[in-house]
Protein backbone atom coordinates (compact mmCIF):
# COMPACT_ATOMS: atom_id res chain seq x y z
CA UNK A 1 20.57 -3.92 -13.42
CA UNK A 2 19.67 -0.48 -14.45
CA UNK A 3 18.58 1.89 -12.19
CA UNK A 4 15.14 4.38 -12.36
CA UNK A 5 13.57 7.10 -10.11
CA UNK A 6 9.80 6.58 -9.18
CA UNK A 7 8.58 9.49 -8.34
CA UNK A 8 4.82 9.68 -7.04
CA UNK A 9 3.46 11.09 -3.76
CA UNK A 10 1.19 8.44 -4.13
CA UNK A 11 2.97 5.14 -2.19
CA UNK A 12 2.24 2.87 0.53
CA UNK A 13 0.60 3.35 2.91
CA UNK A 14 -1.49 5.69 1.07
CA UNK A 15 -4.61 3.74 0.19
CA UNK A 16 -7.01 4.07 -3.09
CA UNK A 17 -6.86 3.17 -7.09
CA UNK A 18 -3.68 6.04 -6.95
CA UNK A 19 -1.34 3.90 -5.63
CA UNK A 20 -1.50 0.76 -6.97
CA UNK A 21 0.17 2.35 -10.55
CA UNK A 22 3.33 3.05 -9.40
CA UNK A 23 3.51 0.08 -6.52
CA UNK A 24 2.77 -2.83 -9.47
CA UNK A 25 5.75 -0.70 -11.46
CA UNK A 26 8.32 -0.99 -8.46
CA UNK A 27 7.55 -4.78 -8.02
CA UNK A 28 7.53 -6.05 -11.64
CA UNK A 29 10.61 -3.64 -13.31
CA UNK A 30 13.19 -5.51 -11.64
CA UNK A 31 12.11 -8.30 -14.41
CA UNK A 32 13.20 -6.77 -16.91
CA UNK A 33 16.15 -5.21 -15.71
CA UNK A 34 15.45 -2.24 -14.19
CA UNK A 35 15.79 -1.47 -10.68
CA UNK A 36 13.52 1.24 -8.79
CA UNK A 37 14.32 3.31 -6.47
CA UNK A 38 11.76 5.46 -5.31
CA UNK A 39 11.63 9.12 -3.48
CA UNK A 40 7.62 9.72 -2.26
CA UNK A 41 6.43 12.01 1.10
CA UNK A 42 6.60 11.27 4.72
CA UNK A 43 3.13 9.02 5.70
CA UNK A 44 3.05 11.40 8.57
CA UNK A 45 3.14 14.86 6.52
CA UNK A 46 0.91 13.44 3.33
CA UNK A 47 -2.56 14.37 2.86
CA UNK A 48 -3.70 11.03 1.44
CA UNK A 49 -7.82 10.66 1.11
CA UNK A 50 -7.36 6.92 2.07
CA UNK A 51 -5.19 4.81 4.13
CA UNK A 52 -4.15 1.02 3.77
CA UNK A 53 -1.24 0.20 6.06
CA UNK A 54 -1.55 -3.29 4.33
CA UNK A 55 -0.11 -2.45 1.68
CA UNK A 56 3.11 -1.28 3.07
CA UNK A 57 3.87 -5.73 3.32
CA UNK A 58 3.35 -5.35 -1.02
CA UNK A 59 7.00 -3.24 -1.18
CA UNK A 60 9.23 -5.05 -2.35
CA UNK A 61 12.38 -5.34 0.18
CA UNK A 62 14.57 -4.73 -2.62
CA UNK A 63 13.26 -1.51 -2.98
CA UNK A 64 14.63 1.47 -1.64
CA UNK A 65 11.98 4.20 -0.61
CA UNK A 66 13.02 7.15 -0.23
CA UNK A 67 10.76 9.98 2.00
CA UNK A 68 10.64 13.25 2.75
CA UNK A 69 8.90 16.14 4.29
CA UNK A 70 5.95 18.15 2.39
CA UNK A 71 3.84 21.27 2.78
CA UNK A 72 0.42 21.28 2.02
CA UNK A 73 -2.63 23.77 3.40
CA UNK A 74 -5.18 20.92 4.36
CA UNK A 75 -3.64 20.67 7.75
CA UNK A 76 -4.87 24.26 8.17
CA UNK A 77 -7.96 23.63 6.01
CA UNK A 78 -9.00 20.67 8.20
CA UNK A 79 -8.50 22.86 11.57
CA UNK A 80 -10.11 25.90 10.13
CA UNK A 81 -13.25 23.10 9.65
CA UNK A 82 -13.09 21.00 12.60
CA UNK A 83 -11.89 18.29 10.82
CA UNK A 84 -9.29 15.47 10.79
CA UNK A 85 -7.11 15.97 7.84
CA UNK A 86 -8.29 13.02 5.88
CA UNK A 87 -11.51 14.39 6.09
CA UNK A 88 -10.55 17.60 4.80
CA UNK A 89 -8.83 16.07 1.57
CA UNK A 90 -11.50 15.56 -1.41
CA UNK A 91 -11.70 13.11 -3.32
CA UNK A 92 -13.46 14.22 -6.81
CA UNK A 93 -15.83 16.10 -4.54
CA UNK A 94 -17.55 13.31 -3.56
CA UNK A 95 -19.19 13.06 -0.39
CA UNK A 96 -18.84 16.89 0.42
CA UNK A 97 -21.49 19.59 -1.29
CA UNK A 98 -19.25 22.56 -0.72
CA UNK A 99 -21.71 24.91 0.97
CA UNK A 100 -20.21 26.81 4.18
CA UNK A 101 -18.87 29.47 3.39
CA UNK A 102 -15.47 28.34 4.79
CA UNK A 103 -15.37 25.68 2.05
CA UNK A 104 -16.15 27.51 -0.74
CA UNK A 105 -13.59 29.75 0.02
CA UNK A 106 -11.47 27.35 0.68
CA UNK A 107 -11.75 25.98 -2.81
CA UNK A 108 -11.73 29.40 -4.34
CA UNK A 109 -8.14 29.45 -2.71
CA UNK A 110 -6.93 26.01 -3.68
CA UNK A 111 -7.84 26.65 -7.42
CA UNK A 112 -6.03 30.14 -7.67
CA UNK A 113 -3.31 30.16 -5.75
CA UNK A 114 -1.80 26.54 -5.47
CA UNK A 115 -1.32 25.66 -9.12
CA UNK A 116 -1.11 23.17 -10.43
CA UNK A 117 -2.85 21.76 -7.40
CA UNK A 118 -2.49 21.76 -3.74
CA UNK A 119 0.49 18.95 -3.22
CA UNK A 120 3.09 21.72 -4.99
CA UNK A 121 4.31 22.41 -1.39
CA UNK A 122 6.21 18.74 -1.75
CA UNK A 123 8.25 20.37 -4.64
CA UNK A 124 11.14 21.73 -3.33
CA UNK A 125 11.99 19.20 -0.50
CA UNK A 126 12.19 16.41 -3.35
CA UNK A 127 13.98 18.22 -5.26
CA UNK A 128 16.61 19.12 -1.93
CA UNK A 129 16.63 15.42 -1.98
CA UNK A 130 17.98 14.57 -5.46
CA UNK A 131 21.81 15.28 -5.31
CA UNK A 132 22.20 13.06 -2.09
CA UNK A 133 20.00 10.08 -3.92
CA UNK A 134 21.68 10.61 -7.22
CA UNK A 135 24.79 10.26 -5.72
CA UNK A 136 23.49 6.88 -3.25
CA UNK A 137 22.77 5.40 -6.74
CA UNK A 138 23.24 5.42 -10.66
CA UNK A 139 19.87 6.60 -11.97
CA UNK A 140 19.45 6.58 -15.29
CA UNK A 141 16.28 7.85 -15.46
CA UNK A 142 13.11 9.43 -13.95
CA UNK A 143 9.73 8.79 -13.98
CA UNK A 144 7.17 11.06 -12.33
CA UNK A 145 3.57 10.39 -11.98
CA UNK A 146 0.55 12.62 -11.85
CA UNK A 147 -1.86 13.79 -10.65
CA UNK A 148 -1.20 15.42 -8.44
CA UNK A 149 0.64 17.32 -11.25
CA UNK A 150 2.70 19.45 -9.41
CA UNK A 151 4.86 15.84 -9.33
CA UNK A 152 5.90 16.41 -12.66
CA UNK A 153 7.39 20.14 -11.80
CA UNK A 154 10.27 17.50 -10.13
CA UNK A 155 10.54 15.98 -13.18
CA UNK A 156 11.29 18.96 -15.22
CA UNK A 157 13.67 20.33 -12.83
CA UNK A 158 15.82 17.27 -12.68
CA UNK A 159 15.90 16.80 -16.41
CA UNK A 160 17.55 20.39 -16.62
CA UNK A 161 19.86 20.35 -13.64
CA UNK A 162 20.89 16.40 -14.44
CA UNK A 163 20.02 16.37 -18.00
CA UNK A 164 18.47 12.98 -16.33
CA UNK A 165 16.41 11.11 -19.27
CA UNK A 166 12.84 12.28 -17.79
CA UNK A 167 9.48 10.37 -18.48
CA UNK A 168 5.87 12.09 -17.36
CA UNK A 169 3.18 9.87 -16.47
CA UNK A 170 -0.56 11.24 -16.86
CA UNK A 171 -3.00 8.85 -14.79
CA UNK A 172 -5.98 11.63 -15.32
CA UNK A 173 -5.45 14.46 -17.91
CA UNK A 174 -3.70 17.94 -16.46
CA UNK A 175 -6.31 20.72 -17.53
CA UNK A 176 -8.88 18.70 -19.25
CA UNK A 177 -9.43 16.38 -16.17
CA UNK A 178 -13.04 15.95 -15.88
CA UNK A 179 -13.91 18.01 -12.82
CA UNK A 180 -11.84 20.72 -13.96
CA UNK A 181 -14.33 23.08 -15.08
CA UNK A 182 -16.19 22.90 -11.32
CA UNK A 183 -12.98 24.78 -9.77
CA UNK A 184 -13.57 28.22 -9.92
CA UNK A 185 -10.74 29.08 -11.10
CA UNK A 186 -10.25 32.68 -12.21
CA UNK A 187 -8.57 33.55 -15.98
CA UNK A 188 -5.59 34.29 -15.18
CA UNK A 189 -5.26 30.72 -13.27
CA UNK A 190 -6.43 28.85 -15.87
CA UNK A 191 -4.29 30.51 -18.30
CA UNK A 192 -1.37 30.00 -15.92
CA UNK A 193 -2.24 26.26 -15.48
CA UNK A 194 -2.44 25.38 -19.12
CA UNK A 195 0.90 27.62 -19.68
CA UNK A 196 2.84 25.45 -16.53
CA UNK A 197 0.75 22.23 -18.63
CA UNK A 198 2.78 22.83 -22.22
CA UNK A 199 5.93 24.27 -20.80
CA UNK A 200 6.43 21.34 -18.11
CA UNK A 201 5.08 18.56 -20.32
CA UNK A 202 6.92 19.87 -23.68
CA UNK A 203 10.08 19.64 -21.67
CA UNK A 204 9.88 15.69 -20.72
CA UNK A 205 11.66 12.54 -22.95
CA UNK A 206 8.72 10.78 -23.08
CA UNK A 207 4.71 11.58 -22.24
CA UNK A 208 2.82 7.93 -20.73
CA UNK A 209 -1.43 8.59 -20.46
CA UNK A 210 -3.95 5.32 -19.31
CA UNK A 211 -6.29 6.05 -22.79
CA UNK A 212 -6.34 6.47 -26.31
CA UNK A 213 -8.41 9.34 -25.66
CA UNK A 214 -5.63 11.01 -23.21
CA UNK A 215 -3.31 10.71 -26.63
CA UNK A 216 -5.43 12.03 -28.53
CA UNK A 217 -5.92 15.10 -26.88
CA UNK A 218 -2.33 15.97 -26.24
CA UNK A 219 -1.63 15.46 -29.51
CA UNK A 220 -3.80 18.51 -30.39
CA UNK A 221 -1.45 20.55 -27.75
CA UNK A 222 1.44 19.54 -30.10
CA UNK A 223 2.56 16.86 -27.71
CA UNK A 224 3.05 13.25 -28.67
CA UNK A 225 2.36 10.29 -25.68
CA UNK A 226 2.66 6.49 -25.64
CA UNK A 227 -0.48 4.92 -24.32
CA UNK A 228 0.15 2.67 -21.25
CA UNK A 229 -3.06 1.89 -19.87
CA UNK A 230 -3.69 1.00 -16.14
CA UNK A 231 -3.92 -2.68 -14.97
CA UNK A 232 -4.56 -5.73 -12.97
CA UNK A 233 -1.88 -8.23 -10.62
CA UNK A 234 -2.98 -11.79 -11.13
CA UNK A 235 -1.34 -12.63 -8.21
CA UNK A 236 -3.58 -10.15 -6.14
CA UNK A 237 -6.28 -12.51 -7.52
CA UNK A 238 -4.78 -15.76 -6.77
CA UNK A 239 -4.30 -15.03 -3.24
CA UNK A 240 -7.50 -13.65 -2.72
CA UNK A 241 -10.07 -16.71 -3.25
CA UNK A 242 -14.29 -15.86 -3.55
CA UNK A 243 -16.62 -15.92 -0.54
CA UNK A 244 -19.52 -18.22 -0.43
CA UNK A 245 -22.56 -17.04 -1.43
CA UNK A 246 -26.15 -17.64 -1.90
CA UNK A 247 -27.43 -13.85 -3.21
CA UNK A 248 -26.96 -12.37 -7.09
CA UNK A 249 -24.78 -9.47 -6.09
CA UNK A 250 -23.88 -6.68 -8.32
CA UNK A 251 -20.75 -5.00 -6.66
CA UNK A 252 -19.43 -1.06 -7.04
CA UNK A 253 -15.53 -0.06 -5.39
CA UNK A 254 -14.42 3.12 -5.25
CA UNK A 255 -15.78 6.29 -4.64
CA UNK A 256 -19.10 7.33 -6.18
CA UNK A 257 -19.68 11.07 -6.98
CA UNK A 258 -22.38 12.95 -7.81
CA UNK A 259 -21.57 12.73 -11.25
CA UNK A 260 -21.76 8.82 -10.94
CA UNK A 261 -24.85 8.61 -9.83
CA UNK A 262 -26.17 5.47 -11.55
CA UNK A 263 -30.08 6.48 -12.00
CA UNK A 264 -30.65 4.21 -15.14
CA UNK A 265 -29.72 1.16 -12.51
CA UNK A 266 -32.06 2.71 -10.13
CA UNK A 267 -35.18 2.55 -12.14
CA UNK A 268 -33.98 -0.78 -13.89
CA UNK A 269 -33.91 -2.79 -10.24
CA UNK A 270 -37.14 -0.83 -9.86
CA UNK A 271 -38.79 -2.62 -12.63
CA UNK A 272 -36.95 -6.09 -11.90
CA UNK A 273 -37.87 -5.91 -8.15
CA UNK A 274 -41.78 -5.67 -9.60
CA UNK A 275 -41.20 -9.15 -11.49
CA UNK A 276 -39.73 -10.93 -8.30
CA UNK A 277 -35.98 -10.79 -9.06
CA UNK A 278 -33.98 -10.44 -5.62
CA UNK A 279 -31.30 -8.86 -6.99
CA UNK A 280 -29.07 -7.32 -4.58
CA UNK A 281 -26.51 -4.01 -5.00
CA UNK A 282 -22.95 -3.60 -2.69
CA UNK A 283 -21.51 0.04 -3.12
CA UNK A 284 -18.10 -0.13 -1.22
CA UNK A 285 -16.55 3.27 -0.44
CA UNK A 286 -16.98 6.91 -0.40
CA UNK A 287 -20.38 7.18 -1.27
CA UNK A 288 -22.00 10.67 -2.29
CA UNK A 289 -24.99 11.88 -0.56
CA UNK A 290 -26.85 12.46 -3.70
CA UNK A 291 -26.25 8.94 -4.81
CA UNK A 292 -27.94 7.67 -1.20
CA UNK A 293 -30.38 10.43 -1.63
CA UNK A 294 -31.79 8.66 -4.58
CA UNK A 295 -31.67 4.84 -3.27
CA UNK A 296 -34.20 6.47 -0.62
CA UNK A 297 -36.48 8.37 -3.49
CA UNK A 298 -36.75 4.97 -5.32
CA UNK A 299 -37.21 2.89 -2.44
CA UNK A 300 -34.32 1.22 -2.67
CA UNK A 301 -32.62 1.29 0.89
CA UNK A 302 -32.77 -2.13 1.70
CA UNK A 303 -31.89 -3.56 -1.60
CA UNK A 304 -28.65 -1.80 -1.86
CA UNK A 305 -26.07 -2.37 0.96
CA UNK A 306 -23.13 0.82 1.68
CA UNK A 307 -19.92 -0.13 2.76
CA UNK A 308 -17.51 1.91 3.83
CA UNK A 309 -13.59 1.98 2.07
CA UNK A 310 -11.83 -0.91 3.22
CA UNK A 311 -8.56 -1.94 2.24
CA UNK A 312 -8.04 -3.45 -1.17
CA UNK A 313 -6.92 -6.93 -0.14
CA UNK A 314 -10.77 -7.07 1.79
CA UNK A 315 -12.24 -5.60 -1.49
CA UNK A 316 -11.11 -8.67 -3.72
CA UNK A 317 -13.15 -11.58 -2.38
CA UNK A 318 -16.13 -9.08 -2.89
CA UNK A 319 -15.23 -8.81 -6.50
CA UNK A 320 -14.97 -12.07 -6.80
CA UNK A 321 -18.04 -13.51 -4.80
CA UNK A 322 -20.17 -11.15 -7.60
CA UNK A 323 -22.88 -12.02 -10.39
CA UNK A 324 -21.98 -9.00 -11.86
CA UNK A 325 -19.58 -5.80 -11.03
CA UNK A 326 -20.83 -2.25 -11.58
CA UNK A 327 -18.45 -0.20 -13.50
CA UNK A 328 -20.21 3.66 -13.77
CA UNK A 329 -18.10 6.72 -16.18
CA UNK A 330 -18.76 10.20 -14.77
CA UNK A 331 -21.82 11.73 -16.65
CA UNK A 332 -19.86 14.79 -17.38
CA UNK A 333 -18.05 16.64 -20.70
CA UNK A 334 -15.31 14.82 -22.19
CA UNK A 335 -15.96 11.53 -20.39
CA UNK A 336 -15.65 9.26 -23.77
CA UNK A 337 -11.93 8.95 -22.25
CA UNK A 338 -12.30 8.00 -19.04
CA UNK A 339 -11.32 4.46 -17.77
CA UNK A 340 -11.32 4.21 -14.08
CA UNK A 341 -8.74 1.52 -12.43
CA UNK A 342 -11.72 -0.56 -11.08
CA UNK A 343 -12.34 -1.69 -14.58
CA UNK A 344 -8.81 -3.06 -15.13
CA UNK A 345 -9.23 -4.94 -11.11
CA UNK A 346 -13.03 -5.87 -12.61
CA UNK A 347 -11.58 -7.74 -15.58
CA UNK A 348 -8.37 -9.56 -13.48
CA UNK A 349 -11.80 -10.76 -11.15
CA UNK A 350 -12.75 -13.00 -13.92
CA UNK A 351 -16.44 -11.63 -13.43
CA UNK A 352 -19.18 -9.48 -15.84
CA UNK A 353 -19.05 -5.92 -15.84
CA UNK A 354 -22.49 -4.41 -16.13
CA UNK A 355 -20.83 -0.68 -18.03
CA UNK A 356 -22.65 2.68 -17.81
CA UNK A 357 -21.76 5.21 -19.63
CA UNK A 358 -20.72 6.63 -23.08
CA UNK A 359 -21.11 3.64 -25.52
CA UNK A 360 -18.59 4.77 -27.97
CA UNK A 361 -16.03 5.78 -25.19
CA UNK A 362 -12.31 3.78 -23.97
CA UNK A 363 -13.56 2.28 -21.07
CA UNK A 364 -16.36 0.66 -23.59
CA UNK A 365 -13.88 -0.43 -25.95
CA UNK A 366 -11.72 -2.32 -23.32
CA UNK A 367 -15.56 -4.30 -22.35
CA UNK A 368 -16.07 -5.00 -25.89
CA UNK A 369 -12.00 -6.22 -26.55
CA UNK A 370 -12.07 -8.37 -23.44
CA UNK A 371 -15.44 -9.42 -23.72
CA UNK A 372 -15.80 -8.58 -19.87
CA UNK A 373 -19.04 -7.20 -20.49
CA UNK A 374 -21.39 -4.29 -21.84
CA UNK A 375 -21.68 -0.68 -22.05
CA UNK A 376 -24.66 1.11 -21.74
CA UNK A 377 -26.10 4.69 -22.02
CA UNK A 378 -27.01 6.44 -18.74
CA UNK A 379 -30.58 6.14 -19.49
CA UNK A 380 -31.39 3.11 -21.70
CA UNK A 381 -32.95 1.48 -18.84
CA UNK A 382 -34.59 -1.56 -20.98
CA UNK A 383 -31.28 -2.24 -21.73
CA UNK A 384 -30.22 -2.51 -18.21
CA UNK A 385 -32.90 -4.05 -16.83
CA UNK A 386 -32.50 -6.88 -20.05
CA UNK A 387 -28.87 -7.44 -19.53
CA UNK A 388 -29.26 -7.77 -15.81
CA UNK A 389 -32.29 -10.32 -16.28
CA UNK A 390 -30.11 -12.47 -18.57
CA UNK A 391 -27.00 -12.75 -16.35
CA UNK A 392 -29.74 -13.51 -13.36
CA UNK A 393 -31.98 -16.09 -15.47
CA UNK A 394 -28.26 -18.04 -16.14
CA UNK A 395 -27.21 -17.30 -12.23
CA UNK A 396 -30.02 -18.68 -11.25
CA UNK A 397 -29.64 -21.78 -13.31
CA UNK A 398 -26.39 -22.30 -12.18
CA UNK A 399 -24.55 -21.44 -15.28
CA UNK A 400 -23.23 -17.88 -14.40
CA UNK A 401 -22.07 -16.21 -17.84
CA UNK A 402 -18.47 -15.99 -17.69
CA UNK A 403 -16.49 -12.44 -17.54
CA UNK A 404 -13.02 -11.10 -19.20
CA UNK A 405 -11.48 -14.05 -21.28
CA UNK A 406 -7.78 -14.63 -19.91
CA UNK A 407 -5.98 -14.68 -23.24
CA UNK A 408 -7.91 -11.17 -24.00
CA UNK A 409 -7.39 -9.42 -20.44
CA UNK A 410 -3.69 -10.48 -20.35
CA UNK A 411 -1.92 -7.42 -22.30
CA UNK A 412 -3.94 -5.21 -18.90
CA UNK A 413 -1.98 -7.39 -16.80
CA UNK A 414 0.80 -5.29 -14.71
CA UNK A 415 3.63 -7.79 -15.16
CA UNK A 416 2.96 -7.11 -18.97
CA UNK A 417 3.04 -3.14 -18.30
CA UNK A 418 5.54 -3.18 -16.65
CA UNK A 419 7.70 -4.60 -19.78
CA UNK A 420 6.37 -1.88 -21.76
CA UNK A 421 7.27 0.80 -19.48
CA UNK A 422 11.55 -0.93 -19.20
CA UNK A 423 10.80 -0.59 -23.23
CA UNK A 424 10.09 3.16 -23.40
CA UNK A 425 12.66 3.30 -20.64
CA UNK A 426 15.30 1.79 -22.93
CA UNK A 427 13.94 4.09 -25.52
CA UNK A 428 14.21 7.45 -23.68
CA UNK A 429 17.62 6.54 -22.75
CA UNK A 430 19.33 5.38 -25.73
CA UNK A 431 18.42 9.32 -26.92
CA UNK A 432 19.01 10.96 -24.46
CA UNK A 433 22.44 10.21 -22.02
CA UNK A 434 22.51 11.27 -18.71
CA UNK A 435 24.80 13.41 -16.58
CA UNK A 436 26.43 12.05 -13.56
CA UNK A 437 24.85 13.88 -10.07
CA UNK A 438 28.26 15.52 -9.47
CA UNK A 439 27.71 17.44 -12.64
């Protein structure tokens, strides 16, 4: 066995699509020879969005987890508001339309002064924790995971001070992150940002990003990236069998933003509901209050059930239980490469995906190479309302048109990942030879 660092402040019991990257890597490495060891923050001192103590029982034993203390200002933020901390911590801005005072100024702050993003206050006590973990065990390598970004300034340190093989993994872009242009972020921040960006990036072994799209585009920054995207667990899916049910249920999970606002389905189930089709829509999660604002304008309140976030092992039999699953891209510039994570869980379900969003984008491709589903354009609501009449005509005649085809989905499937992640690590270093933590 060959030892590697995981480094990610995202880890059990932080809940949410963030964790599950880095957790699937830590259980499925040891396969092909590489051990993890693993250095995240303190539960207690984390600023996690979402919790899911179940999760915690998914570590492997084998695993040792490393923790320490961080620094972060939504402690302060969330008793400046009133708040509980989790409250205080947003999540793509959903659910929160910025307009006291307090939290405009409060994101004025976070986007000028805590670059590249408000977790940098866990920097320096992981990196007080290397020589004392470097010297428990023979790492050979390191691989850091963002965002939050500032998880890769670890990354860069150690690779100087231990000339430690070093590996950056990009789950969302750096500076060209969708949302990025709604901070209000002054020049001289965003020119500091992109500089931290190339220097930090430029300096790892290796570059990992979740799209082709996330490849490109660091290729025009002069920096070259292997493309491993995000995934499924089979095993999540075999212990989690389908509830019983009578109703054509299209299912969302995750947080829905402003930006996600599905209108297109809106006026399609409009239409549909005037021809007699009962279809029914599940949104589990953080739900924005523009997107429930709308359900009410089109009359749609008691057709379309809210959930709140629940932990992922109670989110499965949903997905599975469904006619159809509800994948919706962010209606905003430079979305052509964005694949959320609940596509990859939508095609280890087995069920359809019912796509909106750019036609021509990743997330479309993976629908089309899977055959999990379609794509559609945010407003081509014929083409909704068509595509959700035929999977409800074939429902209802109790032949349900089938979703992802096994032999297709199986290269998104994290055991398989996880081989090409030991690969690059085997890659990264043969090149590059370590130095021992004494050094």
């Amino acid at each position: 066995m060959r030892y590697v660092l995981l480094v990610t402040y995202y880890f059990p019991p932080a809940g949410g699509a963030a964790v599950q990257r880095f957790l699937k890597f830590a259980r499925y490495l040891p396969a092909y020879d590489w051990r993890p060891v693993v250095l995240t923050v303190r539960s207690e001192d984390a600023a996690y969005p979402f919790r899911d103590e179940a999760l915690e029982a998914e570590v492997p034993v084998e695993v040792p987890v490393f923790r320490t203390r961080t620094w972060d200002p939504y402690a302060a933020y969330a008793r400046w508001l009133g708040q509980r901390k989790e409250e205080a911590v947003s999540v793509g801005f959903a659910g929160r339309p910025h307009q006291r005072w307090k939290e405009r100024l409060a994101r004025w702050i976070r986007a000028n002064l805590f670059l590249p993003d408000a977790r940098v206050g866990w920097v320096p006590f992981a990196l007080r924790a290397l020589p004392r973990l470097l010297r428990q065990y023979p790492i050979e390598a390191i691989v850091t995971t963002g965002p939050p970004h500032s998880t890769h300034l670890i990354g860069y340190r150690a690779q100087r001070r231990y000339r430690l093989p070093w590996v950056a993994d990009l789950r969302d872009p750096w500076t060209d992150v969708y949302y990025y242009e709604m901070l209000p972020m002054t020049r001289w921040a965003r020119r500091l940002d992109a500089w931290m960006e190339r220097r930090v990036l430029a300096q790892a072994q290796a570059r990992v990003v979740v799209t082709p799209t996330m490849q490109r585009t660091l290729q025009t920054k002069g920096l070259s990236a292997v493309c491993i995207p995000n995934g499924y667990d089979p095993a999540d899916f075999e212990a989690s069998p389908p509830r019983a049910t009578h109703d054509f249920w299209i299912t969302y999970a995750g947080s829905m933003g402003p930006t996600a606002n599905p209108e297109g389905l809106w006026k399609a189930l409009v239409q549909l509901r005037a021809s007699g089709l009962p279809i029914r829509v599940r949104l589990i999660g953080l739900i924005d209050a523009s997107v429930r604002q709308a359900l009410m304008r089109h009359h749609l309140a008691e057709q379309v059930a809210l959930l709140p976030f629940m932990p992922r092992r109670q989110v499965l039999p949903y997905l599975r239980e469904s006619a159809l699953l509800l994948l919706v891209i962010n209606r905003t510039a430079g979305n052509a490469g964005i694949v959320t994570s609940k596509l990859y869980e939508y095609l280890g379900s087995g069920r359809p995906v019912l796509g909106i969003g750019p036609v021509q984008g990743d997330a479309a491709a993976v629908l089309q190479e899977t055959k999990a589903g379609k794509m559609f354009d945010y407003d081509d609501v014929e083409g909704i309302a068509a595509y959700l009449r035929r999977h409800y005509e074939a429902w209802a005649a109790g032949r349900p048109l089938p979703g992802a085809l096994p032999t297709l989905a199986q290269r998104y499937s994290r055991p398989y990942l996880a081989g090409e992640l030991a690969h690059l690590l085997e890659e990264v270093t043969r090149s590059v030879p370590c130095e021992s933590a004494a050094s």
